[in-house]
C-alpha atoms as a PDB file:
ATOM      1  CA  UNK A   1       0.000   0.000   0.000  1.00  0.00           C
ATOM      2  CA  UNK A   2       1.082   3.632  -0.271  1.00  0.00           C
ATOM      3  CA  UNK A   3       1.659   6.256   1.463  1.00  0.00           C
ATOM      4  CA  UNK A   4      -0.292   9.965   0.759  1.00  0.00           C
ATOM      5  CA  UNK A   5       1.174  12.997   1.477  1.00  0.00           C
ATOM      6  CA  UNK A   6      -1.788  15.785   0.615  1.00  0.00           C
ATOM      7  CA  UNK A   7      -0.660  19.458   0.039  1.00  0.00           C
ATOM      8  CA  UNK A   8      -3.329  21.740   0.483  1.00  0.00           C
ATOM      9  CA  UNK A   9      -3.145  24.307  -2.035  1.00  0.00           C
ATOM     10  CA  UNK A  10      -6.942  26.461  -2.147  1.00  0.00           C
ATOM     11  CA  UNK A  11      -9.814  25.832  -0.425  1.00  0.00           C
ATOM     12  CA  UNK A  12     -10.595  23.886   3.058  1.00  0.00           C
ATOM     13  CA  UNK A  13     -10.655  20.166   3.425  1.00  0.00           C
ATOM     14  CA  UNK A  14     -11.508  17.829   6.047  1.00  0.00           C
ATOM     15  CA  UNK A  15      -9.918  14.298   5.981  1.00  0.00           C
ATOM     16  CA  UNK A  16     -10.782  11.750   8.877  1.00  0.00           C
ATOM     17  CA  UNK A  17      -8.155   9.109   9.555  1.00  0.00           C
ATOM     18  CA  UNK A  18      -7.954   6.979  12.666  1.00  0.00           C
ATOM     19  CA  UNK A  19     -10.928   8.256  14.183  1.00  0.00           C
ATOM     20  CA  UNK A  20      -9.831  11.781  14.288  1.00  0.00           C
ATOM     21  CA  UNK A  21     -10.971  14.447  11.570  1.00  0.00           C
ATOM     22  CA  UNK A  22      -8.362  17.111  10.392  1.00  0.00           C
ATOM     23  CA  UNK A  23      -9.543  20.584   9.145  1.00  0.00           C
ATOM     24  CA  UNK A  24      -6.741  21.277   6.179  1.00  0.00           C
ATOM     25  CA  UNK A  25      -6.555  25.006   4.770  1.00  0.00           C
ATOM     26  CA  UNK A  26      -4.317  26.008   2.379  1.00  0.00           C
ATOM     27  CA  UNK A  27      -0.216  25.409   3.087  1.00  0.00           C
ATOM     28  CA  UNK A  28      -1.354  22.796   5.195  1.00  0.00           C
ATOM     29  CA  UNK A  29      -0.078  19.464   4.301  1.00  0.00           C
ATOM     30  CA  UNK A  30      -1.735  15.954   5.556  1.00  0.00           C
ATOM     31  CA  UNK A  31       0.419  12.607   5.760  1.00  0.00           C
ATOM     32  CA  UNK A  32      -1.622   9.384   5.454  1.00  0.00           C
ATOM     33  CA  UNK A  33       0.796   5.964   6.173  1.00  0.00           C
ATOM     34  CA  UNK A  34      -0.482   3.097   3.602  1.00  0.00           C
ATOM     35  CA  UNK A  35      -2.745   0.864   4.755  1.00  0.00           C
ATOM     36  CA  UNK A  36      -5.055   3.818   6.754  1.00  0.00           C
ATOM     37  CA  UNK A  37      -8.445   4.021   6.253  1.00  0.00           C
ATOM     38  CA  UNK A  38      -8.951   7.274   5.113  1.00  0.00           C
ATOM     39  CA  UNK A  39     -10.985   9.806   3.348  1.00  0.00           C
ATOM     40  CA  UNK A  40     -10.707  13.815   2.039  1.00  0.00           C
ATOM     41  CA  UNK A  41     -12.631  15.945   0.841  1.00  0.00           C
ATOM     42  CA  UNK A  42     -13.214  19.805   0.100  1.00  0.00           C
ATOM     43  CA  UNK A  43     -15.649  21.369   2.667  1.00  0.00           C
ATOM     44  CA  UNK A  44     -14.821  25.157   1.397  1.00  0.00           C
ATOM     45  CA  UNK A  45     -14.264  25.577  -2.445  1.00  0.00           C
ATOM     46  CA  UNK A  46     -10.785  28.411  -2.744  1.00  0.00           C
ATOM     47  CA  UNK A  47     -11.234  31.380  -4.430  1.00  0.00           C
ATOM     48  CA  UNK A  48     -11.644  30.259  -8.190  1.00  0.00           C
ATOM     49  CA  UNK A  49     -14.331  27.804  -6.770  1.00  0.00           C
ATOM     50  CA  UNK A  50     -12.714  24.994  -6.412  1.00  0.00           C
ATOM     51  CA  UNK A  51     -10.541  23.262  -4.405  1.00  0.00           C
ATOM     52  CA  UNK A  52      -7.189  21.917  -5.513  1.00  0.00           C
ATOM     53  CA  UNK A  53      -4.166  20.032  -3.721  1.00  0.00           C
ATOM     54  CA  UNK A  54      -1.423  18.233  -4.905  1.00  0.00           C
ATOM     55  CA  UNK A  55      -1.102  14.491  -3.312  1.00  0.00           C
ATOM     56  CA  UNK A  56       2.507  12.704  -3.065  1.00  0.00           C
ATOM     57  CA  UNK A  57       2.142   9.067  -3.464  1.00  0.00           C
ATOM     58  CA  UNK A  58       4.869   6.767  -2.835  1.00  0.00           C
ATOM     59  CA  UNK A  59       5.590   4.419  -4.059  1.00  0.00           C
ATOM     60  CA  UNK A  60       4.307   5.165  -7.398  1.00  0.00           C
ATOM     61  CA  UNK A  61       1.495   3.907  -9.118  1.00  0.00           C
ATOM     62  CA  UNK A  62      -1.811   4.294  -7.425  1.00  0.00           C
ATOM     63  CA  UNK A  63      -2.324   7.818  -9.458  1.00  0.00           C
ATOM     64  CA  UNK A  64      -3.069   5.273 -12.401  1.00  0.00           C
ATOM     65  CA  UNK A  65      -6.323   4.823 -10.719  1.00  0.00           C
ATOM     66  CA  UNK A  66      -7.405   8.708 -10.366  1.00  0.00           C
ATOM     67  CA  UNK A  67      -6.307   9.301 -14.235  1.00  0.00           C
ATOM     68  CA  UNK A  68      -8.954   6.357 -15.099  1.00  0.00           C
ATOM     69  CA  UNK A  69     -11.173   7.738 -13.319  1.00  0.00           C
ATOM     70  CA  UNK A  70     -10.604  11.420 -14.740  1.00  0.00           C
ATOM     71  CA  UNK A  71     -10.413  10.273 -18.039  1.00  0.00           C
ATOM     72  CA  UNK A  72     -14.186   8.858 -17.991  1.00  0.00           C
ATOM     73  CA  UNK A  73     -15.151  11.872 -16.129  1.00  0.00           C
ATOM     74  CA  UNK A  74     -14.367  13.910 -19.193  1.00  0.00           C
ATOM     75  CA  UNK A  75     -16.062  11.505 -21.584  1.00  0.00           C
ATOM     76  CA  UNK A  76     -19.239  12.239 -19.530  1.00  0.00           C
ATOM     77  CA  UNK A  77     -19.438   8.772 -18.133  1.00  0.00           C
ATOM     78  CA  UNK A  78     -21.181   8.211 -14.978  1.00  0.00           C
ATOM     79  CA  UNK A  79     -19.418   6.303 -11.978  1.00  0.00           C
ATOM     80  CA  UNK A  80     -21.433   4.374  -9.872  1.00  0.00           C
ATOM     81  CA  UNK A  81     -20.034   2.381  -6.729  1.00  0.00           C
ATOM     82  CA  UNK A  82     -19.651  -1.075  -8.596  1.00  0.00           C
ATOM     83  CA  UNK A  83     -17.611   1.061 -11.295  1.00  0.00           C
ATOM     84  CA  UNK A  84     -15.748   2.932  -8.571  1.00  0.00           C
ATOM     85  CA  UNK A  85     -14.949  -0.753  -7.089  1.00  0.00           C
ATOM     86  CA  UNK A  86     -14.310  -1.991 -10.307  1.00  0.00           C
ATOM     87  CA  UNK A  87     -11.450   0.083 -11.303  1.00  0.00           C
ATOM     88  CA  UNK A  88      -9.865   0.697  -7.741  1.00  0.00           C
ATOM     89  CA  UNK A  89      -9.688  -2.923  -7.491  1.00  0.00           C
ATOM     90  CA  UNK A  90      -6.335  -3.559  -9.405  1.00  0.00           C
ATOM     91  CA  UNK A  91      -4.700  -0.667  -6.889  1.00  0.00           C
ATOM     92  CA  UNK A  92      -5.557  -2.187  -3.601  1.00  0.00           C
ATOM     93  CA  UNK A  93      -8.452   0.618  -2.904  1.00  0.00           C
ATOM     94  CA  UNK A  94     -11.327  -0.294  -1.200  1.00  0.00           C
ATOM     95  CA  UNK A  95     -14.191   2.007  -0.546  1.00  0.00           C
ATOM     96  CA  UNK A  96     -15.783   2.115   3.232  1.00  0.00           C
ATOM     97  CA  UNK A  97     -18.152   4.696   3.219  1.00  0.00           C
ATOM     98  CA  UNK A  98     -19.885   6.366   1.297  1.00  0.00           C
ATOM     99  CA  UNK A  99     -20.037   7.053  -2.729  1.00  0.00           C
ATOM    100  CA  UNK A 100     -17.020   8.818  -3.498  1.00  0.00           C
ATOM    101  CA  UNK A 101     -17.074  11.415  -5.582  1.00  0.00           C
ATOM    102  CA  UNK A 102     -14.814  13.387  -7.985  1.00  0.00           C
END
């Protein structure tokens, strides 16, 4: 499993990891050890109404699965939960909660 290192760069986010839930605003950075049940997600869009961080994964590889699932975003393809399953399964991801959403 890998590691994510999440670099906050506009807009808030709130990630909840081991039970606790971490308020992220912008310069803040968030490390998540592999294996940790996790989630993140923007709770205050930045100023261009959106929110945007850069996330360091190491080792390599599990960005293969957010590039699938940006690339059928842009073709205007709906992703369901059994989709979402379907192509995180190959990089270890499992969902827990509920339907993610990109």
């Amino acid at each position: 499993t890998a590691d994510e290192t999440f670099i906050i760069l506009e807009g808030t986010f709130e990630a909840v990891s081991d039970g606790g839930v971490h308020v992220i605003e912008p310069g803040g950075v968030l490390f998540i050890p592999g294996g940790t049940p996790h989630t993140i997600r923007c709770t205050k869009p930045g100023p261009r109404g959106v929110g945007k961080t850069t996330i360091i994964i190491a080792p390599a590889g599990l960005e293969g699965f957010f590039d699938e699932v940006e690339a059928l975003r842009a073709a205007g393809q709906h992703l369901n939960p059994e989709r979402f399953a379907t192509l995180a399964a190959p990089y270890g991801i499992e969902f827990l909660g509920e339907e993610p959403r990109f």
